[in-house]
Protein backbone atom coordinates (compact mmCIF):
# COMPACT_ATOMS: atom_id res chain seq x y z
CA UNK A 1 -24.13 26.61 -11.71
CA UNK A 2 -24.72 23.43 -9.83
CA UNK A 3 -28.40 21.66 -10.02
CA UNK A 4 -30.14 19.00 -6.91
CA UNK A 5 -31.29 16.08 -8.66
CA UNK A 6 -32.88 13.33 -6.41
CA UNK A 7 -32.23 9.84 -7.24
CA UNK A 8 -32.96 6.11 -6.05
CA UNK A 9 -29.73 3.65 -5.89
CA UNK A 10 -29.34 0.47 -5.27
CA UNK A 11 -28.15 -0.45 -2.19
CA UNK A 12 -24.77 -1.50 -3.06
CA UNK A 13 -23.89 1.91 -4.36
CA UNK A 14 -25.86 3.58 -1.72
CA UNK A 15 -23.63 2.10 0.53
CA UNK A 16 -20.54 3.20 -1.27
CA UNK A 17 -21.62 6.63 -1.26
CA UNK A 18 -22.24 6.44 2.24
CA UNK A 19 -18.53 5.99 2.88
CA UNK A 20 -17.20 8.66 1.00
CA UNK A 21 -16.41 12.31 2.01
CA UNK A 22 -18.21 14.52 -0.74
CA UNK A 23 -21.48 12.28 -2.68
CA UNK A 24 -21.24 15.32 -5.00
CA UNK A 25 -17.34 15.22 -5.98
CA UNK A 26 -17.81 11.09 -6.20
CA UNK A 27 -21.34 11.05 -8.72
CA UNK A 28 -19.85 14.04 -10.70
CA UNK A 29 -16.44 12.18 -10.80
CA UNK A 30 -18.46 8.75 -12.11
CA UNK A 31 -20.76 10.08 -14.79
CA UNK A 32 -18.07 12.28 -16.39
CA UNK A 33 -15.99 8.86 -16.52
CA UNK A 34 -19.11 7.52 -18.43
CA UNK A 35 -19.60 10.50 -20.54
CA UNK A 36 -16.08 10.23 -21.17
CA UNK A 37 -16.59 6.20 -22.27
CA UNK A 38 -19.39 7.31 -24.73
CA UNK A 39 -17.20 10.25 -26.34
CA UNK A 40 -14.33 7.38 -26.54
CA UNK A 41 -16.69 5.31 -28.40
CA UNK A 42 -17.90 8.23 -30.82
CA UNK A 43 -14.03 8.42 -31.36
CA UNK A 44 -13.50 5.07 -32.34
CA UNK A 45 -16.55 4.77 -34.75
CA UNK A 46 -15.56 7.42 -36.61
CA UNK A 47 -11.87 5.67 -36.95
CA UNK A 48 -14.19 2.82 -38.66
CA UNK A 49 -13.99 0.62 -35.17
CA UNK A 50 -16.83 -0.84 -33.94
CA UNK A 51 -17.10 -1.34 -30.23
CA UNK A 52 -18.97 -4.27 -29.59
CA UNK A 53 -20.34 -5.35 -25.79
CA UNK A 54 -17.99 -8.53 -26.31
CA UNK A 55 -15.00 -7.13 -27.78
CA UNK A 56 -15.64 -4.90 -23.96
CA UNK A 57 -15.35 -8.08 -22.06
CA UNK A 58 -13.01 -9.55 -23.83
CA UNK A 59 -10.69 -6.28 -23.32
CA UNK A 60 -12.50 -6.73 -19.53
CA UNK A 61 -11.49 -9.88 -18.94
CA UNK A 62 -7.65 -9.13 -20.32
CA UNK A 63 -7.05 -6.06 -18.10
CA UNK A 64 -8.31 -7.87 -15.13
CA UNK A 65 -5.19 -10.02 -15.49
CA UNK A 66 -2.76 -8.65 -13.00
CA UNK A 67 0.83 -7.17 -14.46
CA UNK A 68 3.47 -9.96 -13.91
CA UNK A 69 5.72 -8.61 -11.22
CA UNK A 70 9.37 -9.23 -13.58
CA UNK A 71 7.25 -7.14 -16.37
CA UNK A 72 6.30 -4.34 -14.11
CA UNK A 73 9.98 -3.82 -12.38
CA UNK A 74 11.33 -4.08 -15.68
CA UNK A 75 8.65 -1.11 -16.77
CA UNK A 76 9.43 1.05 -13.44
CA UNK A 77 13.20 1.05 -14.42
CA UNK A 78 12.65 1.91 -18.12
CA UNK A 79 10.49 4.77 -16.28
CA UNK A 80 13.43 5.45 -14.17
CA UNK A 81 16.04 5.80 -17.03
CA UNK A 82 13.88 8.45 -18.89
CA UNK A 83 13.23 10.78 -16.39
């Protein structure tokens, strides 16, 4: 069963959505990423972590770094030897 919701956006993401080829596939696709998020976070609270708004920036900020090129090639050939 499928259900029409109406929404306002900003115009940012309006203009996102605007570009891609199914709104539908791309909203469902982002809120069951968030739903996802807050089941992850139910997870870890339960493992006795805490998830705190700056220990997500922190991990944020650390992810944004890009992978060192030597570190990745060295990861695609380890890849390569177990397949």
């Amino acid at each position: 069963m499928t259900v029409k919701r109406s929404v306002s956006l900003p115009d940012d993401v309006a203009e996102w959505l605007d570009q891609q080829p199914n709104v539908s596939a791309a909203i469902t696709a982002a809120v069951r990423a968030q739903m996802e998020g807050t089941h992850l976070d139910e997870v870890l609270r339960r493992a006795g972590i805490e998830v705190t708004e700056a220990g997500r920036a922190r991990w944020r900020e650390r992810l944004a770094t890009p992978i060192p090129a030597d570190a990745l090639a060295e990861g695609r050939r380890m890849l390569g030897r177990a397949g």
